[in-house]
Protein backbone atom coordinates (compact mmCIF):
# COMPACT_ATOMS: atom_id res chain seq x y z
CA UNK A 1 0.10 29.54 15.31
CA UNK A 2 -0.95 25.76 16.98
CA UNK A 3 -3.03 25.51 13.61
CA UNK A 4 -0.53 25.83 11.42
CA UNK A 5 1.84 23.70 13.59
CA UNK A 6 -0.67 20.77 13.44
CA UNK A 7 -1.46 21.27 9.70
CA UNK A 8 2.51 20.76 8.74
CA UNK A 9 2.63 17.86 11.12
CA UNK A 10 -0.22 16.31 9.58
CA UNK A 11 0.95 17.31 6.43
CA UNK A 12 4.58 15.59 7.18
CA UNK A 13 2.70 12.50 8.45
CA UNK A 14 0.31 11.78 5.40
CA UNK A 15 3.46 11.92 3.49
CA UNK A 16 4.92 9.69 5.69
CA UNK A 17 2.18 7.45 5.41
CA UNK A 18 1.94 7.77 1.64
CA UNK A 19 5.71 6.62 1.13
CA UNK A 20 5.20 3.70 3.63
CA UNK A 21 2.24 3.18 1.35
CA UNK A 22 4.12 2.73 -1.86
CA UNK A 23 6.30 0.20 0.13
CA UNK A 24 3.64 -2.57 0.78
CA UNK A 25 2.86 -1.96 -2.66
CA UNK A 26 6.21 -2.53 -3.89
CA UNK A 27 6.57 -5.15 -1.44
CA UNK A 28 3.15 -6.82 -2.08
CA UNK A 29 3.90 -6.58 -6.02
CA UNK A 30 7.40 -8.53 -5.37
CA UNK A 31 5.75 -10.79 -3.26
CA UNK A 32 3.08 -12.08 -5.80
CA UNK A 33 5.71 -11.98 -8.35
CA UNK A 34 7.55 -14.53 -6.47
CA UNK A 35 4.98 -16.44 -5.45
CA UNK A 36 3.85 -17.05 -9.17
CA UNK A 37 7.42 -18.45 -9.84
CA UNK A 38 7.21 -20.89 -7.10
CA UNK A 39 3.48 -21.77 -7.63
CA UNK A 40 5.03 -22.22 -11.75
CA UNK A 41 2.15 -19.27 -12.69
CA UNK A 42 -0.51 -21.96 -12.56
CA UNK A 43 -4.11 -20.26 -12.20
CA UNK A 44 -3.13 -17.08 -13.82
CA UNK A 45 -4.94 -14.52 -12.18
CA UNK A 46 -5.00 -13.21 -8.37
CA UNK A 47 -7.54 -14.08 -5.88
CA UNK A 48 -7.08 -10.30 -3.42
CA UNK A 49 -7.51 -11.28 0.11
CA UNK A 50 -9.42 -9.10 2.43
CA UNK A 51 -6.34 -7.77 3.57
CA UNK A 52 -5.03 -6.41 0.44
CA UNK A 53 -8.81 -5.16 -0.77
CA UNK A 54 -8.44 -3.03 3.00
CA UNK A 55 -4.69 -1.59 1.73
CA UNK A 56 -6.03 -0.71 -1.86
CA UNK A 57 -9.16 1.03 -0.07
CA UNK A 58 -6.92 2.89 2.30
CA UNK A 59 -4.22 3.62 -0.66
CA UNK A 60 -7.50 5.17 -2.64
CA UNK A 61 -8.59 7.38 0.29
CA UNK A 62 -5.02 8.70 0.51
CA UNK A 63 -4.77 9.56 -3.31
C-alpha cells in the first residue's frame, strides 16, 4: 500500500540521516582534535558553539 511505501522511505531516509549524522560527528571530533594541536591544547576544555549544541539536540531526537 502508499503507507507502507512512505513508511520504508522514511525509514531509508532516517537512516540516511543517521549515518550522515555520525559523519559530522566524526568529522567535528577530528576537527577539535586538530584544532587542540594547533592551538598547543591551551584552555583545556571546549566552549560548544550554538551550532554544535543544535547538531547534538538534533543527534538526541534521532536516537
Amino acid at each position: 500500500s502508499d503507507l507502507d511505501c512512505i513508511r520504508a522511505l522514511f525509514n531509508e531516509k532516517e537512516k540516511e540521516l543517521s549515518l550522515a549524522v555520525a559523519k559530522v560527528d566524526e568529522l567535528t571530533r577530528q576537527l577539535e582534535e586538530l584544532r587542540g594541536r594547533h592551538n598547543g591544547n591551551s584552555g583545556g576544555g571546549q566552549v560548544p558553539s550554538a551550532a554544535s549544541a543544535e547538531l547534538e539536540k538534533l543527534r538526541r531526537e534521532l536516537m
